[in-house]
C-alpha atoms as a PDB file:
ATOM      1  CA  UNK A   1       0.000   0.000   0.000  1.00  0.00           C
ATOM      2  CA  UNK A   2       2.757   2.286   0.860  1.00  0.00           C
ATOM      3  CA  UNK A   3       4.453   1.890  -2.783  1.00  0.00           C
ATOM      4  CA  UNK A   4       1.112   2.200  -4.124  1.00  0.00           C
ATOM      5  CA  UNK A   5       0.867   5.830  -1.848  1.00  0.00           C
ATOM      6  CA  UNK A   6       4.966   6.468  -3.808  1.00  0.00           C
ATOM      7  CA  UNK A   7       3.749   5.616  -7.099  1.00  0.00           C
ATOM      8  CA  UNK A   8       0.672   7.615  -7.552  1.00  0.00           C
ATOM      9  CA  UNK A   9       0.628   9.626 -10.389  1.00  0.00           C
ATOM     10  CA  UNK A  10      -2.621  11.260 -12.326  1.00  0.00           C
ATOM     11  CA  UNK A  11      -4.402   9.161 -15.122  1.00  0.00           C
ATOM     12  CA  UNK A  12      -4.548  10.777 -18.800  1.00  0.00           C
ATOM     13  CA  UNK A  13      -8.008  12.531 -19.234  1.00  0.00           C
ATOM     14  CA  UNK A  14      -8.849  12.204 -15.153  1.00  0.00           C
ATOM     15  CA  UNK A  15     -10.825  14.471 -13.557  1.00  0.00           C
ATOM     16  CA  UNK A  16      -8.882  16.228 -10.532  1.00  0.00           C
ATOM     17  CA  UNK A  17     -12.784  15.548  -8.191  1.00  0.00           C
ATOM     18  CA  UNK A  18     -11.318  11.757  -9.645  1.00  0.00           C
ATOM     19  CA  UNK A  19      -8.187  11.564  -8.939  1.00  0.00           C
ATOM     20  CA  UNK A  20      -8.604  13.213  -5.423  1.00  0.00           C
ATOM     21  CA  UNK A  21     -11.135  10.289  -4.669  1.00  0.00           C
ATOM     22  CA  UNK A  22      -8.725   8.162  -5.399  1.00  0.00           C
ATOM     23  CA  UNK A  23      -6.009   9.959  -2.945  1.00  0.00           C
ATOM     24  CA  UNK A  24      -8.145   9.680  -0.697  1.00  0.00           C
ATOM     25  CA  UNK A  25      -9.323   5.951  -0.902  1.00  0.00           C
ATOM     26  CA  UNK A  26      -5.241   5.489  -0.491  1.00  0.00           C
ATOM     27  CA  UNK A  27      -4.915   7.828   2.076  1.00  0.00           C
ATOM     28  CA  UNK A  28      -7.673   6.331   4.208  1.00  0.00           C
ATOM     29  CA  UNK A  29      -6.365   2.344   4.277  1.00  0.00           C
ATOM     30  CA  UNK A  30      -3.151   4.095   5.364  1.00  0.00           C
ATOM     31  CA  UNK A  31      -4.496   5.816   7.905  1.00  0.00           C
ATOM     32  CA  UNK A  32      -6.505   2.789   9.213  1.00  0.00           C
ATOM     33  CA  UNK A  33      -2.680   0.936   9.029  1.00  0.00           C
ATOM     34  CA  UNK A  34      -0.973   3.997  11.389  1.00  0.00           C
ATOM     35  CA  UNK A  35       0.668   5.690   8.880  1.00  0.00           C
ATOM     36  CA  UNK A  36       3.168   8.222   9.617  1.00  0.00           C
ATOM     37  CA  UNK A  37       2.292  10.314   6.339  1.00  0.00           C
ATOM     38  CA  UNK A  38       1.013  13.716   7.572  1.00  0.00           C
ATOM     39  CA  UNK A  39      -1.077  16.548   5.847  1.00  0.00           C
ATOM     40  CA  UNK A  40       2.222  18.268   4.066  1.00  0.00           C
ATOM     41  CA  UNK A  41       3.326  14.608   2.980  1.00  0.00           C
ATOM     42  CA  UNK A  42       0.075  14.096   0.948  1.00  0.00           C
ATOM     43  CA  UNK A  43      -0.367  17.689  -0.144  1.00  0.00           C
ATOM     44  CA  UNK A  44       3.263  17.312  -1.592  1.00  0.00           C
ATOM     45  CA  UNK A  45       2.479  13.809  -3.432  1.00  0.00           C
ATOM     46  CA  UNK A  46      -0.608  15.000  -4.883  1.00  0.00           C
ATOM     47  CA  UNK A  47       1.140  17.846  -6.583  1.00  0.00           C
ATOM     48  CA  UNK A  48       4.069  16.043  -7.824  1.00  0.00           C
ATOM     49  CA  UNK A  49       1.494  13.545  -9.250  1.00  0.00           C
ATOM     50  CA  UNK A  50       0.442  16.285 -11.465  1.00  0.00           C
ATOM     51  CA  UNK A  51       1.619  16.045 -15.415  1.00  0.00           C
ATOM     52  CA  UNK A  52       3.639  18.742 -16.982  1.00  0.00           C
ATOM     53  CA  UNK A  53       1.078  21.051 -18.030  1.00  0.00           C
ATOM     54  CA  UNK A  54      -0.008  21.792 -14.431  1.00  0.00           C
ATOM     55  CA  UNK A  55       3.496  22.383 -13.984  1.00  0.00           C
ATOM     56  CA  UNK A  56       3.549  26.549 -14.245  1.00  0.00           C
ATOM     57  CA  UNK A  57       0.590  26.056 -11.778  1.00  0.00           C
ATOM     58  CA  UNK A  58       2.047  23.786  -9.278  1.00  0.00           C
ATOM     59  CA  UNK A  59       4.836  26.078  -9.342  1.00  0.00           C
ATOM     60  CA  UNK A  60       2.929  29.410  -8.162  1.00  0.00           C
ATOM     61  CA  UNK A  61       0.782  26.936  -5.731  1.00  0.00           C
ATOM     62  CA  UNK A  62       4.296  26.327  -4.069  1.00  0.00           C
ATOM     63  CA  UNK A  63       5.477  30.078  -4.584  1.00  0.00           C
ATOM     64  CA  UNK A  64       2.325  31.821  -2.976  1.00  0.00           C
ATOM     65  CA  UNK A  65       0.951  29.201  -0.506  1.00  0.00           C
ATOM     66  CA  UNK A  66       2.288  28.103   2.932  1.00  0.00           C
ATOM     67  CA  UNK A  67       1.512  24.598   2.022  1.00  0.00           C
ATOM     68  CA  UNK A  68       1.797  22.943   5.620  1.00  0.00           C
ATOM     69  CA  UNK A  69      -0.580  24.723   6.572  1.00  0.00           C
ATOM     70  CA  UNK A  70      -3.365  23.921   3.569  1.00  0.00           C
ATOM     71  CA  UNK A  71      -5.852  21.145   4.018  1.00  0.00           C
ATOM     72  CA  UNK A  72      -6.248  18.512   1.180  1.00  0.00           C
ATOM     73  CA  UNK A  73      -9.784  20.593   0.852  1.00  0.00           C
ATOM     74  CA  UNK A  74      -8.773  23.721   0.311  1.00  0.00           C
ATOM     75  CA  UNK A  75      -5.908  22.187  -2.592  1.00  0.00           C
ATOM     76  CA  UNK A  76      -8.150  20.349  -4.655  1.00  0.00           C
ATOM     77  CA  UNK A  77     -10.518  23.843  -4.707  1.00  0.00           C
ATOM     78  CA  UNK A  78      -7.394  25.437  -5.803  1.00  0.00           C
ATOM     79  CA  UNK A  79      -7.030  23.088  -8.492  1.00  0.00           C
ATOM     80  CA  UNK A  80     -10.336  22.430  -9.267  1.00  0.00           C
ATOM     81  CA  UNK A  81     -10.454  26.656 -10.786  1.00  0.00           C
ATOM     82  CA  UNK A  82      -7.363  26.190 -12.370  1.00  0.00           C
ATOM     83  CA  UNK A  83      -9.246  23.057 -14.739  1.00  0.00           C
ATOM     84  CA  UNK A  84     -12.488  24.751 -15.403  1.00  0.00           C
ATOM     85  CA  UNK A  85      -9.707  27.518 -16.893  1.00  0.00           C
ATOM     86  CA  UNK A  86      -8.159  24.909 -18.549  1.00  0.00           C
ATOM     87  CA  UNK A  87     -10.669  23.230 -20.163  1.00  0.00           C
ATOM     88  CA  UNK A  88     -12.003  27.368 -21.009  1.00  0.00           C
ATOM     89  CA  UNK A  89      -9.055  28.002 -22.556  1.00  0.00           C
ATOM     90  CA  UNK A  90      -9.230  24.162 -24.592  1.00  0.00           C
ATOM     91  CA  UNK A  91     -12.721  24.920 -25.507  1.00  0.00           C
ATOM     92  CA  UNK A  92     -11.952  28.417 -27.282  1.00  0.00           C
ATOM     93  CA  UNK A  93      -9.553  26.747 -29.403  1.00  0.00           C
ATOM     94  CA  UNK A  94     -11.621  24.039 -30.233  1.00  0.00           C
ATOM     95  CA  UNK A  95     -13.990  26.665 -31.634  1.00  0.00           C
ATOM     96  CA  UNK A  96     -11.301  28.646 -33.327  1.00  0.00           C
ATOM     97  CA  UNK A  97     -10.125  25.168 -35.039  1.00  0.00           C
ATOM     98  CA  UNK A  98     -14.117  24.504 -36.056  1.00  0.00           C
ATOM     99  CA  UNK A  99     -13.883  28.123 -37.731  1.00  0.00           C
ATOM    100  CA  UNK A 100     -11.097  28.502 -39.471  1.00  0.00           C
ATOM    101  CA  UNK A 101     -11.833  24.762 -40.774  1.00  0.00           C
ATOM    102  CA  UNK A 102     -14.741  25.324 -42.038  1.00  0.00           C
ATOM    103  CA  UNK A 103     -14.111  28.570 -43.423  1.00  0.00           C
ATOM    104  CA  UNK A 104     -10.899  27.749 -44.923  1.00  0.00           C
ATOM    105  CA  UNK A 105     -10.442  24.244 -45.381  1.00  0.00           C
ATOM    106  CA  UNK A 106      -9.231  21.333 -43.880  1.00  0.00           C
ATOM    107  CA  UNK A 107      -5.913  21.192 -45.509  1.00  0.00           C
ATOM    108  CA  UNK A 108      -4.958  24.888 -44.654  1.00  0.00           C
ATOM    109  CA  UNK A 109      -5.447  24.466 -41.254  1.00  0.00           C
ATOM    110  CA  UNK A 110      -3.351  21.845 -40.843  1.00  0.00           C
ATOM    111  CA  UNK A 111      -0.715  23.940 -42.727  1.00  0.00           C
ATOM    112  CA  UNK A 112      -1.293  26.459 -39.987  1.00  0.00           C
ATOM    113  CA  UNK A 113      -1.442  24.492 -37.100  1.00  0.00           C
ATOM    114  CA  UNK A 114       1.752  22.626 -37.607  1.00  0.00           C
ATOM    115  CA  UNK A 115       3.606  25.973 -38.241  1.00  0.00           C
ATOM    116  CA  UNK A 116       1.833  27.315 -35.352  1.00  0.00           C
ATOM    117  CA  UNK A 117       2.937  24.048 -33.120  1.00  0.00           C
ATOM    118  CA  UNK A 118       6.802  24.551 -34.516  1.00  0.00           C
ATOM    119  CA  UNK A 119       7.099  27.674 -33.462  1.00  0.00           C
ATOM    120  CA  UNK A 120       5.585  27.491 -29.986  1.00  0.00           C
ATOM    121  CA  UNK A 121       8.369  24.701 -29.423  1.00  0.00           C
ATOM    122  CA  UNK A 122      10.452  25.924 -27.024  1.00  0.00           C
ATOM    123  CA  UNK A 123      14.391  26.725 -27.196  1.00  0.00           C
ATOM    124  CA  UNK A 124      16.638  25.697 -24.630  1.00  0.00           C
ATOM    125  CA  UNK A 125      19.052  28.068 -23.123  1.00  0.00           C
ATOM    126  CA  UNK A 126      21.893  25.875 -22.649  1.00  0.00           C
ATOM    127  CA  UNK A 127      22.258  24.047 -25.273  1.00  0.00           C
ATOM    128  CA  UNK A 128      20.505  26.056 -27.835  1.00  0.00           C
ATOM    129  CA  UNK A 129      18.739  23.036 -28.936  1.00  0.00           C
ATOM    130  CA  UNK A 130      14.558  22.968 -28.943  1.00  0.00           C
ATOM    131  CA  UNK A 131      12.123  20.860 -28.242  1.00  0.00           C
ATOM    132  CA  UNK A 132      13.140  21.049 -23.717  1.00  0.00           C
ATOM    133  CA  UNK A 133      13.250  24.276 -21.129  1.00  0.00           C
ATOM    134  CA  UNK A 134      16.318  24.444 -18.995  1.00  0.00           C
ATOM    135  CA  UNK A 135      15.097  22.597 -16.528  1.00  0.00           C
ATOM    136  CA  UNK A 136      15.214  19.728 -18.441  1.00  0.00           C
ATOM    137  CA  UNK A 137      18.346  20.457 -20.611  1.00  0.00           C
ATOM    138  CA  UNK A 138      20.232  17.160 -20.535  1.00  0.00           C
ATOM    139  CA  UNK A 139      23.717  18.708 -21.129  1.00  0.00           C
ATOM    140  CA  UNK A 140      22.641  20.937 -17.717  1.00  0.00           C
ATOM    141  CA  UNK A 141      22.143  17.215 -16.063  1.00  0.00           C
ATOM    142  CA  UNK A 142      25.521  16.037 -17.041  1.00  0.00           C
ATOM    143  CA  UNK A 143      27.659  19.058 -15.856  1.00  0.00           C
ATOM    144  CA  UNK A 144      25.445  18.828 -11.975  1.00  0.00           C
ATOM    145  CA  UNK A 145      26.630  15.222 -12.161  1.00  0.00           C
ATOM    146  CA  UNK A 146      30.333  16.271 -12.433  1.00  0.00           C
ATOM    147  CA  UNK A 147      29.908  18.874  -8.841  1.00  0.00           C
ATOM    148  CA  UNK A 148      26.472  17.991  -6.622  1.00  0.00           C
ATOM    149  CA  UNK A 149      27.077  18.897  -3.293  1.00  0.00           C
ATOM    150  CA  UNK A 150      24.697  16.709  -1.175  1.00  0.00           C
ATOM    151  CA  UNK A 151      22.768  18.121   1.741  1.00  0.00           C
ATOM    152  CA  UNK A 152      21.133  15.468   4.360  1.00  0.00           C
ATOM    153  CA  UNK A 153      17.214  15.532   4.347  1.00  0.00           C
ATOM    154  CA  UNK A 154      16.390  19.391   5.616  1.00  0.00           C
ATOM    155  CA  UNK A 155      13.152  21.430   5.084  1.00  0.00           C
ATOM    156  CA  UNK A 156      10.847  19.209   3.605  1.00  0.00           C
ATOM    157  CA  UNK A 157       9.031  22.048   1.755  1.00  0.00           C
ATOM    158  CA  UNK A 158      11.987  23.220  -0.209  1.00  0.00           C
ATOM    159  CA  UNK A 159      13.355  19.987  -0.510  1.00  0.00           C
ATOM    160  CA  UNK A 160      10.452  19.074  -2.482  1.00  0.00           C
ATOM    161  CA  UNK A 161       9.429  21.907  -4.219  1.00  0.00           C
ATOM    162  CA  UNK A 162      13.430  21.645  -6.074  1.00  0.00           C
ATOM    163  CA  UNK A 163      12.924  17.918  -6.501  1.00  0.00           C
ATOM    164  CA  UNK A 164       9.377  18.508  -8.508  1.00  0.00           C
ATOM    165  CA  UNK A 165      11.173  21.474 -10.217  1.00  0.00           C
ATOM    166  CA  UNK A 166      14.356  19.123 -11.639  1.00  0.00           C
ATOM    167  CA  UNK A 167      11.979  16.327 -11.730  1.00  0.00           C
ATOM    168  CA  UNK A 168      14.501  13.984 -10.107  1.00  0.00           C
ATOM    169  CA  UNK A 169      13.673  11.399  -7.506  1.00  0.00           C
ATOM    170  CA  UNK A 170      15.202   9.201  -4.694  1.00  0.00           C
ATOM    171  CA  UNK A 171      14.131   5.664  -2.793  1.00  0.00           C
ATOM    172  CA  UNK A 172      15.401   6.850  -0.390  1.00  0.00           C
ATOM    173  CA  UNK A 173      12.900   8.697   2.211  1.00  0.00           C
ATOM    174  CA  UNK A 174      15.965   9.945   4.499  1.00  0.00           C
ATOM    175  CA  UNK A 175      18.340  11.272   1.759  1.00  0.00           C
ATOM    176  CA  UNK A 176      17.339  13.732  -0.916  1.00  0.00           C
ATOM    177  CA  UNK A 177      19.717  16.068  -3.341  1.00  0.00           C
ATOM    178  CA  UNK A 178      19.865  19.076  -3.908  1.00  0.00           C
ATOM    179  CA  UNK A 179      21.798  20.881  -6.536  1.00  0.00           C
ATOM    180  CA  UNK A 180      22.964  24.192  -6.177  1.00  0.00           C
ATOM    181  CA  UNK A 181      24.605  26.154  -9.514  1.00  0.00           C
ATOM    182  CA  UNK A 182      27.513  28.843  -8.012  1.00  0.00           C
ATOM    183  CA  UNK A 183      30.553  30.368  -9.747  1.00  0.00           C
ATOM    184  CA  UNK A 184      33.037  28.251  -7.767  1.00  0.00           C
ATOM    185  CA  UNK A 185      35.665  25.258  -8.867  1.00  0.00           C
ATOM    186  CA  UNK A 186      35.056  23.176  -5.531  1.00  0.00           C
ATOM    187  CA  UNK A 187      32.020  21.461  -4.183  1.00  0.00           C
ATOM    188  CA  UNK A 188      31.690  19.630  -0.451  1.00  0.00           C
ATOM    189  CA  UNK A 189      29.732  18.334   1.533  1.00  0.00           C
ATOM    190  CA  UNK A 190      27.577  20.048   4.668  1.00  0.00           C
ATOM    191  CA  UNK A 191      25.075  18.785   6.926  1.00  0.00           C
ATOM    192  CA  UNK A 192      22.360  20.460   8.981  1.00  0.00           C
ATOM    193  CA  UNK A 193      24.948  21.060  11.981  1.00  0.00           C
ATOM    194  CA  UNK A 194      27.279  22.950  10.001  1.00  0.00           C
ATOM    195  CA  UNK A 195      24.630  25.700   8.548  1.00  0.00           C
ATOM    196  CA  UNK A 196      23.151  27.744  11.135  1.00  0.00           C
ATOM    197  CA  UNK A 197      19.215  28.567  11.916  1.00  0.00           C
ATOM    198  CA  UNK A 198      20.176  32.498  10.481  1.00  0.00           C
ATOM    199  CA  UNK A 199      22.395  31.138   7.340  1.00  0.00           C
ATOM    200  CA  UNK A 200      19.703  28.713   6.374  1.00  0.00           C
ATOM    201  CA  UNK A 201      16.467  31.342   6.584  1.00  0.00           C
ATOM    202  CA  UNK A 202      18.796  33.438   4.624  1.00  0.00           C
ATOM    203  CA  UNK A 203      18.977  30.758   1.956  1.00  0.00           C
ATOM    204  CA  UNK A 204      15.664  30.088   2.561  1.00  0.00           C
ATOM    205  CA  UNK A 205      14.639  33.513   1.657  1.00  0.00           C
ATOM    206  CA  UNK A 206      16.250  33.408  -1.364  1.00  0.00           C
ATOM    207  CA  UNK A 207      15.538  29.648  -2.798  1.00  0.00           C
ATOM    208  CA  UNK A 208      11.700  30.902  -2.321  1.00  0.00           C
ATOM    209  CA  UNK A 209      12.062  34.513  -3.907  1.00  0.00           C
ATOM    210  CA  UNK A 210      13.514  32.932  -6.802  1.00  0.00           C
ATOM    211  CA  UNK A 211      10.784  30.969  -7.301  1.00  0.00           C
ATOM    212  CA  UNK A 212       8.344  33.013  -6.855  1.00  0.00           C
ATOM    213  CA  UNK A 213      10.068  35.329  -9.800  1.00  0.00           C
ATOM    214  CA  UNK A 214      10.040  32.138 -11.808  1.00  0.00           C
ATOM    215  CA  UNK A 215       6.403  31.745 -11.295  1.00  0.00           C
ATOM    216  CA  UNK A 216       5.595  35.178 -12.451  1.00  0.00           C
ATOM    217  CA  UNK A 217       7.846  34.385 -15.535  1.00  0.00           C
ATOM    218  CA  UNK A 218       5.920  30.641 -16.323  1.00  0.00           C
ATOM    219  CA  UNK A 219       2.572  32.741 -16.521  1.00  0.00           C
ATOM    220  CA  UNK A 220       4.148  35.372 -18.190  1.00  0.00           C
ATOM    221  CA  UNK A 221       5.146  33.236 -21.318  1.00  0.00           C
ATOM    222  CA  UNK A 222       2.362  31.499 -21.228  1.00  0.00           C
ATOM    223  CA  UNK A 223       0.372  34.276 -21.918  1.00  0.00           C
ATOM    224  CA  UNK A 224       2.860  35.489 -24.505  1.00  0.00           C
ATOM    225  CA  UNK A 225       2.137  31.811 -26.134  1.00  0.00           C
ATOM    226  CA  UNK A 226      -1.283  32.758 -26.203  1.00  0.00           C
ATOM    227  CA  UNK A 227      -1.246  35.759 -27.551  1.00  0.00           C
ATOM    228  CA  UNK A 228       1.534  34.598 -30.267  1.00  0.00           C
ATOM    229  CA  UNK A 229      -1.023  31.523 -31.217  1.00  0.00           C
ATOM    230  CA  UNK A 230      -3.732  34.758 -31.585  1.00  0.00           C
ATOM    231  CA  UNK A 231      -2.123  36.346 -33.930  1.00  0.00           C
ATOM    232  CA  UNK A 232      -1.106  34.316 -36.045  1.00  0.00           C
ATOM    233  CA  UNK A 233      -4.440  32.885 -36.340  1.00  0.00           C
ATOM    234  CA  UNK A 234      -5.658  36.270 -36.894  1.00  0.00           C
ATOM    235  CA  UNK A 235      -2.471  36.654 -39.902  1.00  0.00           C
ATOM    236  CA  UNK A 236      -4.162  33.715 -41.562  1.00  0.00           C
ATOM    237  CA  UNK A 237      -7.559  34.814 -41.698  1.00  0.00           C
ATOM    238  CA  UNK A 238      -6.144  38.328 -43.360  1.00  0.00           C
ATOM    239  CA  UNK A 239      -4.462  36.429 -45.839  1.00  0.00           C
ATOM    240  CA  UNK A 240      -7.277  34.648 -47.107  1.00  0.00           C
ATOM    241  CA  UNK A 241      -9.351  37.415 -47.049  1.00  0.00           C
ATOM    242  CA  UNK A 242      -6.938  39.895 -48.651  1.00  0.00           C
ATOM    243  CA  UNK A 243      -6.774  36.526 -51.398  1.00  0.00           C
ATOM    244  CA  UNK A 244     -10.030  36.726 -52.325  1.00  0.00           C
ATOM    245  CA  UNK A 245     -10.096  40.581 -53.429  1.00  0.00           C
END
């Protein structure tokens, strides 16, 4: 049951009311067992269980919420706003596609849609190369193999918000790494006793302001990835119309 609780992930095309009744089915035969899972533990799983398009979402959930203190409730609410918009945002493209399909043809829009699809691709800043972000950059993963300086289990909050970030994972519950990119040639190792309470809020402060800047910066280009997909939408219907004067 308890690898079944580690393992849980989000089924293609399931509801989030769905796959919280099945978090919770999971959740409750644990609890009946004395599990030592608490509220933060299962908040934490049923983000990460999440797939990559909740990701810029999961992200500000982390950034803007003080997540040991948020009931299971209150998070599937939260998420339960963020699909309506979701399935919004699918349902105005889906009548955009029905449009320019039937006013144009079949065939164009395909044209359009593929170019539209190739361009939204996005560009990795390491390696130049498209098709990842950054976070995902494999060359990135080779060089933080070379120099990972290896913290014992801290904070569980930020410990888990970097592991959903760099999408890594460990079987081991006590031990968790975390990478951290400086302009230095050496790397070793620290534990909890060596960084003081003041050091580590400092560090805290930090980790979490950065990623509440990257939030900002994941809705940000999403909306510019809207509004990109808008106009060139809008460019095709001007060209057919300024081909038919």
């Amino acid at each position: 049951l308890a690898r079944k609780y580690e393992l849980f992930e989000m089924e293609e095309n399931e509801s989030i009311q769905t796959i919280f009744g099945r978090f919770q089915t999971i959740v409750n035969e644990l609890s009946f067992l004395g599990s030592t899972y608490d509220n933060f533990d299962h908040i934490d799983k049923l983000l990460r269980s999440l797939p990559k398009m909740w990701r810029p979402q999961v992200i500000a959930l982390r950034a803007s919420k003080n997540l040991e203190k948020v009931s299971l409730e209150e998070l599937i609410g939260l998420l339960k706003v963020h699909e309506l918009e979701l399935q919004q945002d699918d349902a105005g493209r889906k009548q955009k596609i029905h449009s320019m399909t039937k006013k144009n043809g079949g065939s164009q829009w395909r044209k359009f849609n593929r170019t539209t699809r190739d361009k939204a691709q996005p560009v990795c800043f390491v390696c130049k190369k498209p098709g990842h972000y950054i976070t995902e950059c494999p060359e990135l993963e080779k060089e933080k193999e070379m120099k990972k300086p290896t913290f014992h289990k801290n904070k569980k909050a930020m410990m888990a918000t970097w592991e959903y970030l760099e999408t890594s994972s460990s079987e081991d519950d006590e031990e968790e790494n975390i990478c951290l990119m400086a302009d230095t040639d050496s790397s070793s190792e620290f534990d909890d006793e060596d960084v003081s309470k003041s050091d580590f809020k400092t560090l805290q402060h930090a980790y979490y302001q950065l990623l509440s800047n990257l939030a900002k910066i994941s809705t940000a280009y999403k909306e510019q990835m809207k509004r990109i997909s808008e106009l060139l939408e809008e460019n095709l219907l001007l060209k057919n119309e300024n081909a038919k004067l």
